[in-house]
Protein backbone atom coordinates (compact mmCIF):
# COMPACT_ATOMS: atom_id res chain seq x y z
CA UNK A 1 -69.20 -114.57 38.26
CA UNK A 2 -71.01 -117.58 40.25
CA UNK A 3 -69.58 -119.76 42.69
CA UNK A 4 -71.73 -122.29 42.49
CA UNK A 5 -72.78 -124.40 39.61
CA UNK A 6 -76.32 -126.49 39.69
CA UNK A 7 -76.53 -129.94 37.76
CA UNK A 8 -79.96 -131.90 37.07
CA UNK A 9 -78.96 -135.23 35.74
CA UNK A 10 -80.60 -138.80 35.67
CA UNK A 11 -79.19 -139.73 39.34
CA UNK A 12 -79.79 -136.56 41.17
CA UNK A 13 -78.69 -133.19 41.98
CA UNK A 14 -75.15 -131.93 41.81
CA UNK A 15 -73.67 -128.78 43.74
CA UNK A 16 -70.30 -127.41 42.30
CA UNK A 17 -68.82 -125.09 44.75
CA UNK A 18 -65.95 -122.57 43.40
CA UNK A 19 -63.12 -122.57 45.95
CA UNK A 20 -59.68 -121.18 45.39
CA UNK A 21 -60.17 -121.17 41.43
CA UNK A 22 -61.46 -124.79 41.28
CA UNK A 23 -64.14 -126.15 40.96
CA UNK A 24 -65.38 -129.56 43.82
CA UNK A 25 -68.53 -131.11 43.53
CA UNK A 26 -70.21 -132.13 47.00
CA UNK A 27 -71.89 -135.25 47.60
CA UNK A 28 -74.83 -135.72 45.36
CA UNK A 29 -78.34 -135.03 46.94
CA UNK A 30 -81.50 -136.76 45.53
CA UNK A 31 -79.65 -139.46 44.50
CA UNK A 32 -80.95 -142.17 42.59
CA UNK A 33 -84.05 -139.36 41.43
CA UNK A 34 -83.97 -137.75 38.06
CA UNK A 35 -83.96 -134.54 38.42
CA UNK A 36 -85.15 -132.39 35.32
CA UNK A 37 -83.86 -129.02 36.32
CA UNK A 38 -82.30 -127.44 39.21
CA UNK A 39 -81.71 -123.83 39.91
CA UNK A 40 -81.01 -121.17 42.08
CA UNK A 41 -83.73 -118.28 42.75
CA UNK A 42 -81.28 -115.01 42.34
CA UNK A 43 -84.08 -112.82 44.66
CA UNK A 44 -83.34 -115.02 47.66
CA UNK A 45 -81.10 -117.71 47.20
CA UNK A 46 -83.63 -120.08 47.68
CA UNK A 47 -82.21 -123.46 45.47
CA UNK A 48 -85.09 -125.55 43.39
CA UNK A 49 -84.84 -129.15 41.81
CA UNK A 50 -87.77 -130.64 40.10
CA UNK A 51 -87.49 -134.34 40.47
CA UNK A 52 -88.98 -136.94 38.15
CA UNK A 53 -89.72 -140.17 40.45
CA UNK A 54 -90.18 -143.27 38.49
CA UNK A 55 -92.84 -144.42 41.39
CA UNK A 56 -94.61 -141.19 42.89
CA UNK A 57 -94.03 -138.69 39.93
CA UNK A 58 -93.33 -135.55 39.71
CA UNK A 59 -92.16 -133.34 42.61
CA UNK A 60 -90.43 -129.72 43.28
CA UNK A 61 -87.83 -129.53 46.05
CA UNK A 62 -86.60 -126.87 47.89
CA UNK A 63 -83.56 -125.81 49.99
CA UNK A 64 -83.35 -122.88 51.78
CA UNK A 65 -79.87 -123.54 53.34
CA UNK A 66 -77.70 -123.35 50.12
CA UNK A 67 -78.00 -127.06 49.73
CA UNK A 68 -78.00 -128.55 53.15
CA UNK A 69 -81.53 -129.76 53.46
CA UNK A 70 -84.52 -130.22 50.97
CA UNK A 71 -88.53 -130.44 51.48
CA UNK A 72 -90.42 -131.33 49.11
CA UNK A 73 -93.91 -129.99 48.08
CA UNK A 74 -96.53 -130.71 47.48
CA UNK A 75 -97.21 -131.76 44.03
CA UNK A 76 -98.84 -129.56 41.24
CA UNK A 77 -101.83 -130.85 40.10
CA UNK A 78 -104.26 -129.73 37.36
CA UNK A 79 -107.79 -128.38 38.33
CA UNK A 80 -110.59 -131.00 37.74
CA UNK A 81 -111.86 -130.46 34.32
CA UNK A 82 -108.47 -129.84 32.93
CA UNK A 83 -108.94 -131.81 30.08
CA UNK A 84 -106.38 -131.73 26.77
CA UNK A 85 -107.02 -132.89 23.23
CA UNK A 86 -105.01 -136.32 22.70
CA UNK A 87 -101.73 -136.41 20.34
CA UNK A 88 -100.32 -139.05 18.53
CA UNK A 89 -96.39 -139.79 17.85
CA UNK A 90 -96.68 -139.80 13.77
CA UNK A 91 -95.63 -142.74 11.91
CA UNK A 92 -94.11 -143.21 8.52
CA UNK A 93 -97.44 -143.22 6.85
CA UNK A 94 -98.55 -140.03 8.76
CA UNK A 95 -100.61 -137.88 6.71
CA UNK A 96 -100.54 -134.39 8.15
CA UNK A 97 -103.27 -133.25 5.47
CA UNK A 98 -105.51 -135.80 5.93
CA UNK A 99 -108.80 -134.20 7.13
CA UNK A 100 -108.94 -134.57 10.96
CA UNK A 101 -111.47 -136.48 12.95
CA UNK A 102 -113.07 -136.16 15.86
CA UNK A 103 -110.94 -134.56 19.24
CA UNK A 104 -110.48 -137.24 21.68
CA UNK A 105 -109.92 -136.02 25.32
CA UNK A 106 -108.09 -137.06 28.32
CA UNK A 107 -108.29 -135.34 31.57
CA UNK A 108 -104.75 -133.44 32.61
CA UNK A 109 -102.00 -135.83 34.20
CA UNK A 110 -98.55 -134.27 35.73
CA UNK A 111 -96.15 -135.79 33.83
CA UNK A 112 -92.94 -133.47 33.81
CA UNK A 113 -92.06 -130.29 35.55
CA UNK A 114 -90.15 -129.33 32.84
CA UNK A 115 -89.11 -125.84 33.97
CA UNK A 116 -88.95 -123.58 36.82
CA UNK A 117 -88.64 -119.80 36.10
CA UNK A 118 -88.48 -117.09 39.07
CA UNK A 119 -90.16 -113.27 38.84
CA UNK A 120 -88.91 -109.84 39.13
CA UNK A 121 -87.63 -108.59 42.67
CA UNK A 122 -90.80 -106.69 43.44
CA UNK A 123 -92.68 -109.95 43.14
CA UNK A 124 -90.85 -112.02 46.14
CA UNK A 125 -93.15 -114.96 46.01
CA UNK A 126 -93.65 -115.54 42.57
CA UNK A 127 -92.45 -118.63 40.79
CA UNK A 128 -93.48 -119.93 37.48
CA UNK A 129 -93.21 -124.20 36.31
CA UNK A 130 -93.77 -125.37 32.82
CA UNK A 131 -95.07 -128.90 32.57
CA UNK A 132 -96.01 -131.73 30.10
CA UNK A 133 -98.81 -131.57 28.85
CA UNK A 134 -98.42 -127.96 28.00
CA UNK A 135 -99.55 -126.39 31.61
CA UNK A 136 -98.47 -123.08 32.80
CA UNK A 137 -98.28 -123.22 36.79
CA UNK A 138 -98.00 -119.74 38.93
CA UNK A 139 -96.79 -119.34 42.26
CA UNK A 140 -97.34 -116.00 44.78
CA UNK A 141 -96.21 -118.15 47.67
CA UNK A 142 -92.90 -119.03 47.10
CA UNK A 143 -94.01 -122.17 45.90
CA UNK A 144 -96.51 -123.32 48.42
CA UNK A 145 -99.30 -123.50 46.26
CA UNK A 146 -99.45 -123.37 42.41
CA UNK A 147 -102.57 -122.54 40.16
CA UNK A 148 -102.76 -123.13 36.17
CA UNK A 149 -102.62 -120.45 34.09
CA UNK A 150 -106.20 -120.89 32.44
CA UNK A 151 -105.71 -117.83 29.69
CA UNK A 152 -103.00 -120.13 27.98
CA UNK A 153 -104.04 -123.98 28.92
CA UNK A 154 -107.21 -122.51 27.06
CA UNK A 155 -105.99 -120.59 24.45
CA UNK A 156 -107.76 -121.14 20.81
CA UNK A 157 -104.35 -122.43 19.75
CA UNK A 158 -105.05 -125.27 21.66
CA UNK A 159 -108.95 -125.74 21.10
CA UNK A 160 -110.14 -123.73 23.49
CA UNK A 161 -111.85 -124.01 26.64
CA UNK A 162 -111.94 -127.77 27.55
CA UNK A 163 -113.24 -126.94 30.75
CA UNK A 164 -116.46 -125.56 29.89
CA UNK A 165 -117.01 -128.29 26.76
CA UNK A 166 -115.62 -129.65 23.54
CA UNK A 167 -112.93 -128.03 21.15
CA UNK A 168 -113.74 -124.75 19.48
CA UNK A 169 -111.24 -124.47 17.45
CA UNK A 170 -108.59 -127.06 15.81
CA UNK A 171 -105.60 -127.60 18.37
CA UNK A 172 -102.68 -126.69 16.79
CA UNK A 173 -100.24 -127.88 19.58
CA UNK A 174 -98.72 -130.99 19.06
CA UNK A 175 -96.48 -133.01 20.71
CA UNK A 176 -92.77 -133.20 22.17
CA UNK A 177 -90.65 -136.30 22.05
CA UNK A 178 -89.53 -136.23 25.45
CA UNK A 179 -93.08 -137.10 26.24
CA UNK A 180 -92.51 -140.23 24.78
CA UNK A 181 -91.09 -141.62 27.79
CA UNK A 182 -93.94 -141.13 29.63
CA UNK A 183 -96.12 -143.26 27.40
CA UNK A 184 -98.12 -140.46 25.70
CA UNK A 185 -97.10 -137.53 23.26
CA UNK A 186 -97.94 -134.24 24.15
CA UNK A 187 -96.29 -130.81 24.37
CA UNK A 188 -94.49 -129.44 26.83
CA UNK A 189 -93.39 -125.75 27.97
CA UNK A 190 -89.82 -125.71 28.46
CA UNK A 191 -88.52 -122.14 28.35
CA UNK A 192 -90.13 -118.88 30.23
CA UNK A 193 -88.64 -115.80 29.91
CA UNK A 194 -89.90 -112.98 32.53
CA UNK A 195 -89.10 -109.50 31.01
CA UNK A 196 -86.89 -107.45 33.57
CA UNK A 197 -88.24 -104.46 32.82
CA UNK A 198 -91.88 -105.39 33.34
CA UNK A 199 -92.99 -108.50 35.12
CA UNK A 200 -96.33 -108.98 33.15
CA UNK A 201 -94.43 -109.46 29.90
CA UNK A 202 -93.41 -112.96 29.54
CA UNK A 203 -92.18 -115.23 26.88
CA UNK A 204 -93.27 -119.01 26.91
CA UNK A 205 -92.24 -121.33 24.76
CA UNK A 206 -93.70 -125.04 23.16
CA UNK A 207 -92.61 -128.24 22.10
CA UNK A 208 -94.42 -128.52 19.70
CA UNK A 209 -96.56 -125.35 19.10
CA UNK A 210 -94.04 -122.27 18.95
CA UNK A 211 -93.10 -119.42 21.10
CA UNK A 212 -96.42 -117.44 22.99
CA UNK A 213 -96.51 -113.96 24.69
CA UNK A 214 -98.17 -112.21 26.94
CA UNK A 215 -98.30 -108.84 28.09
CA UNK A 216 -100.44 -108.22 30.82
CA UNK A 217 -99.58 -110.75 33.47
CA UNK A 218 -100.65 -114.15 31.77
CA UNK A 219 -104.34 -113.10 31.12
CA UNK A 220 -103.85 -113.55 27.36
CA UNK A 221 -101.72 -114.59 24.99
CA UNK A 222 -100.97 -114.28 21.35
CA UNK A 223 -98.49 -116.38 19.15
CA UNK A 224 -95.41 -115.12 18.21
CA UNK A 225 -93.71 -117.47 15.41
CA UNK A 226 -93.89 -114.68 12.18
CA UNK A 227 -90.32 -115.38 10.42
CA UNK A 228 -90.03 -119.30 11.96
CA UNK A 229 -89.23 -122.19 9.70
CA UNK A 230 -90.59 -125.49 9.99
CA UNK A 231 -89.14 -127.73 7.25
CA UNK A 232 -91.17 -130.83 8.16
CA UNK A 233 -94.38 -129.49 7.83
CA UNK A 234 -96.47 -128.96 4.77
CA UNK A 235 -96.44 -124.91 4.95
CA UNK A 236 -93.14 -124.06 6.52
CA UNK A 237 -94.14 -120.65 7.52
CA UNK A 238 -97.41 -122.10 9.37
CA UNK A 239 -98.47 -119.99 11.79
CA UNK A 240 -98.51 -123.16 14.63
CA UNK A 241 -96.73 -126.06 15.04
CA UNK A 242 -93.09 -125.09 15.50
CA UNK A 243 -90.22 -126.85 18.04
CA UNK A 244 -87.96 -124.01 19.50
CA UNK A 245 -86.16 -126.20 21.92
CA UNK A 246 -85.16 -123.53 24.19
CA UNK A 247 -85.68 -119.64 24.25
CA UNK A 248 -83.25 -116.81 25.90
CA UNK A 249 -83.02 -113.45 26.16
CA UNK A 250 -80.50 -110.90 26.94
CA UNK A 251 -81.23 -109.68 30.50
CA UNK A 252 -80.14 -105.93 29.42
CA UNK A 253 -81.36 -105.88 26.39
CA UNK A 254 -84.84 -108.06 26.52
CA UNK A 255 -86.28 -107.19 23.03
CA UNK A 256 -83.29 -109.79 22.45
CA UNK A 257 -84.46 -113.68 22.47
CA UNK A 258 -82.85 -116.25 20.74
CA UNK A 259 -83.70 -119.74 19.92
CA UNK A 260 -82.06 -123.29 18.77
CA UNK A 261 -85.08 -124.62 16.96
CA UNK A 262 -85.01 -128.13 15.73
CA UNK A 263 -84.99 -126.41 11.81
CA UNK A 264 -82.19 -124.16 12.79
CA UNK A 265 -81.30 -121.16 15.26
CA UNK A 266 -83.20 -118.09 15.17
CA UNK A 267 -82.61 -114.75 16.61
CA UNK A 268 -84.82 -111.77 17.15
CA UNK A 269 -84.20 -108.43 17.72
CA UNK A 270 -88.02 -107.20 18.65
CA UNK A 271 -89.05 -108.93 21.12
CA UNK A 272 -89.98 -111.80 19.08
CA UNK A 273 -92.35 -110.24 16.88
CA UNK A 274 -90.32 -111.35 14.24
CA UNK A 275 -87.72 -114.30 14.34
CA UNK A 276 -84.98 -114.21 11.24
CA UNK A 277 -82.52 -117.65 10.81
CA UNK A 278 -79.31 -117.21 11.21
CA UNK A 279 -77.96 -120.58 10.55
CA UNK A 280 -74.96 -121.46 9.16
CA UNK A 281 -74.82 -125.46 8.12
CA UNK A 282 -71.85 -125.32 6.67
CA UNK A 283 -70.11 -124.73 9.69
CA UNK A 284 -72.41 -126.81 11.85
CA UNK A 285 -74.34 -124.08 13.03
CA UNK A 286 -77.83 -125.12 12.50
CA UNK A 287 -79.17 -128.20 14.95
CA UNK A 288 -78.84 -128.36 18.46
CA UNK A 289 -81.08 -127.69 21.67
CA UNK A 290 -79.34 -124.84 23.95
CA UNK A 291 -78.36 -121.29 23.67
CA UNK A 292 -77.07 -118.89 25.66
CA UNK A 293 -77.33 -115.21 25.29
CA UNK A 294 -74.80 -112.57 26.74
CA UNK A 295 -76.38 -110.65 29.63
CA UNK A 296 -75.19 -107.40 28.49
CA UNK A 297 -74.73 -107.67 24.42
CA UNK A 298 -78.31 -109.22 22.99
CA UNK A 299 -76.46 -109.43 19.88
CA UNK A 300 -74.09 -112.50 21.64
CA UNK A 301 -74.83 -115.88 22.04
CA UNK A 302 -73.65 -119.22 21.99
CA UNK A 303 -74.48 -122.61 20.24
CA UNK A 304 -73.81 -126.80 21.12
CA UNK A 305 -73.58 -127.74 17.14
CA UNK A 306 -75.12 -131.31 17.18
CA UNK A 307 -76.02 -134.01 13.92
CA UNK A 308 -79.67 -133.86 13.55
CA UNK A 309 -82.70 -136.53 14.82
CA UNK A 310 -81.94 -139.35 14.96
CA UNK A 311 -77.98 -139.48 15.61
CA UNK A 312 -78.38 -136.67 17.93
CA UNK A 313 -74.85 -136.22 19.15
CA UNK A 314 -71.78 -134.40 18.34
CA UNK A 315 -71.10 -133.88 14.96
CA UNK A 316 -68.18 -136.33 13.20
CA UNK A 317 -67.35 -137.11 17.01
CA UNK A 318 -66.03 -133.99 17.72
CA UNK A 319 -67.23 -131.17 20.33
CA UNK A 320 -67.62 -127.83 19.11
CA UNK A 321 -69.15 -124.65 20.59
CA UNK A 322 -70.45 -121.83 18.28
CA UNK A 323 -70.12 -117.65 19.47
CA UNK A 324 -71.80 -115.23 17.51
CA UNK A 325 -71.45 -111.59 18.03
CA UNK A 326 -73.05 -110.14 15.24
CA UNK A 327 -76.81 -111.15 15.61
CA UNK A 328 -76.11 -114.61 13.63
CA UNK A 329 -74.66 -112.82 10.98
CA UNK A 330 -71.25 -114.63 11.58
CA UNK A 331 -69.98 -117.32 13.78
CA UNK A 332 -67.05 -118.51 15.34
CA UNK A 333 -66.38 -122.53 16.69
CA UNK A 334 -64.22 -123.02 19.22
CA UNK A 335 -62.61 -126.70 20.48
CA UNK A 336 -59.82 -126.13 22.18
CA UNK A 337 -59.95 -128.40 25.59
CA UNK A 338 -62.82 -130.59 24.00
CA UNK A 339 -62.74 -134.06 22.34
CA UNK A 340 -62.54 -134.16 18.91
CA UNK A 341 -63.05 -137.79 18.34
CA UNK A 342 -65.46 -140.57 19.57
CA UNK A 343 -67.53 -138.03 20.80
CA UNK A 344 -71.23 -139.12 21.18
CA UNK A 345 -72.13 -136.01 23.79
CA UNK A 346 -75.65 -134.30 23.57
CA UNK A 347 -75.72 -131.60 25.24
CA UNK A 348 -79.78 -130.90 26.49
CA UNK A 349 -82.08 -127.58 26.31
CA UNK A 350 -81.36 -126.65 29.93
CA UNK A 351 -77.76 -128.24 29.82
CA UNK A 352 -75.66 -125.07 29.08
CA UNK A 353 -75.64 -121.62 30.84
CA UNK A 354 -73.53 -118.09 31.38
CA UNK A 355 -72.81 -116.27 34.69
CA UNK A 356 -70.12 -113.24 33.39
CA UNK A 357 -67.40 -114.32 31.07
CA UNK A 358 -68.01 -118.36 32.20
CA UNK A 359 -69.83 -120.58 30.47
CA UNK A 360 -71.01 -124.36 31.50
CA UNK A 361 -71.98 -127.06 29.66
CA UNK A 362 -73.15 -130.54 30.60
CA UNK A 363 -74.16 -133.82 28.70
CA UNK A 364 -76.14 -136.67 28.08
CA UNK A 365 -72.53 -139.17 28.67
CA UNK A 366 -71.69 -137.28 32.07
CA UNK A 367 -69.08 -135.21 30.99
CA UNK A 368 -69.09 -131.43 32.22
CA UNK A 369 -67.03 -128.80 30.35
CA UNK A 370 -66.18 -125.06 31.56
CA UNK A 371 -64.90 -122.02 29.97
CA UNK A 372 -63.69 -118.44 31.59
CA UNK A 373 -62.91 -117.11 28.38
CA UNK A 374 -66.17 -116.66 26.56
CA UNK A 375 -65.71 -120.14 25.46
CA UNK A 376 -62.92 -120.17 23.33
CA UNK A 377 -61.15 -122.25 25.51
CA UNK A 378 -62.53 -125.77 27.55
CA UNK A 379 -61.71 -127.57 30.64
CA UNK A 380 -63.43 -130.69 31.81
CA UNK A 381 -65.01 -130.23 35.65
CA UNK A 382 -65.44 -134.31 35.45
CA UNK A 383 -66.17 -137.51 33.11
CA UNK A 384 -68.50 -139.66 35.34
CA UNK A 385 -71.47 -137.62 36.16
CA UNK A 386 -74.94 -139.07 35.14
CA UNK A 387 -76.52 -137.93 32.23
CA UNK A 388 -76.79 -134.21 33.02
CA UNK A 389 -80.49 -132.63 32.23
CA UNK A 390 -79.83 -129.07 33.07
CA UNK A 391 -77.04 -126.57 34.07
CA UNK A 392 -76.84 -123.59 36.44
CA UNK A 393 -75.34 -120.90 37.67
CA UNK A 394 -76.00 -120.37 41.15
């Protein structure tokens, strides 16, 4: 198991060090910065926060002292001629049939660096970022210098090339609401999953398109949503157009990925060729954002129940996490050590993760939560954190 514990939340970045079986937070660092995500590179120790500033945008930061001291890089920046087809947030009188006009364009702006996603050992340089508006970024440098990953940004998905002309094809991306804050809706890659056994086989995944895979390094891609549900749009089974909120996979057992999708959770057993749901509403099972998959068992994972759209929080007030060890088949709730009244937590995509038998959790009212029991049991690490983006293990 970890010692150390990684928080992104809306005030900065928060270091949990294990020391005699507790748990002490240090000082925070980056304070008064949002900080999206923050993790810990397992090839090299090397500790990452992307930070969201209000005034000079976004920003990766490094620390290659456990902590101690930060740089930060230079900014990613899409190519000139990066150029995306415009979304729209839909309104009550949204007609998703009506016949579409003409593209409108807008060049590529960094707005998020939503993710940050590290290679396989025999690749020490390479990092990978996922961004709003739906970019790809590569590293071979350790994070030096970044490139766009053209194959997908242009994929026919999306409308094709931008860079060489207008749209080819209908895009079939749409966009995420945590673009909203940013003044525009677009999508967003939030989730990349690097296969262990081969380091060209990666999972991406979209809000709001689906998940993508490639299989020879990131030079194409091909959708992989056969089996998905999206109840809100006119063709449920469309092939495009889909919100996993996060994707995982079982790091023994890759051909495992699971899923909380806003329609439900999904779990696949083939490497995402085909996704089955294995929601259970009547035991909350069904909404939520993330998951986390056991790193030996692909058939294990874990759920945050939460009360759909617009509520978004715990369900009647109380705090409940879901265990499945059956592939979805069945699941068990556990709530022992966590509120079970006025509860209005959210717990985020990134804001849960596993190291071992220990799970984290963090949420959008500052609490953080910790279990050494597979999560049957709950204690809380601390009430007053900010609103916690993402969790962990270091």
């Amino acid at each position: 198991m970890s010692d150390v514990i990684l928080l992104g939340t809306r005030k900065g970045t928060v270091i949990f060090d294990r020391r005699d079986a507790t748990w002490q937070p240090r000082p925070i660092l980056h304070a008064g910065i949002p900080v999206c995500y923050a993790a810990c590179d397992p090839r090299d120790g090397t500790l990452w926060a992307s930070l969201d500033h209000g005034h000079w945008g976004p920003k990766l930061s490094r620390s290659r002292d456990a902590g101690v001291t930060w740089e930060d890089l230079v900014a990613l920046k899409y190519p000139p001629g990066a150029r995306h087809i415009v979304q729209y947030l839909p309104t009550p009188d949204f007609d998703p049939q009506a016949p579409a006009g003409q593209p409108e364009y807008r060049d590529a702006t960094l707005l998020k660096i939503w993710n940050i996603a590290f290679g396989a050992a025999e690749q020490p340089g390479r990092l990978y970022a996922g961004t709003i508006p739906g970019g790809l970024f590569v590293s071979d440098d350790g994070g030096d210098s970044w490139t766009l990953n053209r194959p997908l940004w242009n994929h026919e998905s999306r409308g094709g090339d931008l860079f060489s002309g207008d749209a080819t094809s209908e895009t079939r991306w749409g966009g995420t609401p945590a673009s909203v804050d940013y003044g525009v809706f677009e999508p967003g890659i939030h989730s990349i999953v690097v296969d262990p056994r081969d380091p060209d086989h990666i999972h991406v995944a979209v809000s709001s398109a689906g998940v993508l895979e490639t299989t020879d390094g990131g030079r194409s891609w091909a959708g992989r949503n056969r089996g998905m549900l999206n109840d809100y749009m006119p063709d449920p089974n469309a092939d495009w157009g889909h919100d996993p909120h996060f994707i995982a996979g079982c790091p023994a057992q890759p051909d495992h990925l699971w899923q909380q999708n806003h329609c439900g959770v999904f779990y696949s057993e083939d490497g995402a060729q085909t996704w089955n749901k294995v929601s259970i509403p009547e035991r909350g099972v069904h909404f939520g954002f993330p998951v986390a998959v056991d790193a030996q068992n692909g058939r294990t994972a874990w759920v945050i129940p939460a009360q759909a759209d617009m509520a978004r929080m715990a369900i009647n007030g109380g705090l409940c996490v879901a265990r499945t060890q059956d592939g979805g088949q069945s699941w068990q709730t556990f709530r022992t050590g966590l509120p079970q009244e006025h509860a209005y937590d959210l717990v985020l995509r990134h804001g849960m993760d596993i190291a071992g038998d220990c799970l984290c959790f963090g949420t959008t009212t500052g609490n953080v939560y910790l279990s050494e029991d597979r999560g049957e049991t709950w204690h809380c690490l601390g009430h007053n954190f900010p609103p916690v983006y993402s969790v962990r293990f270091g």
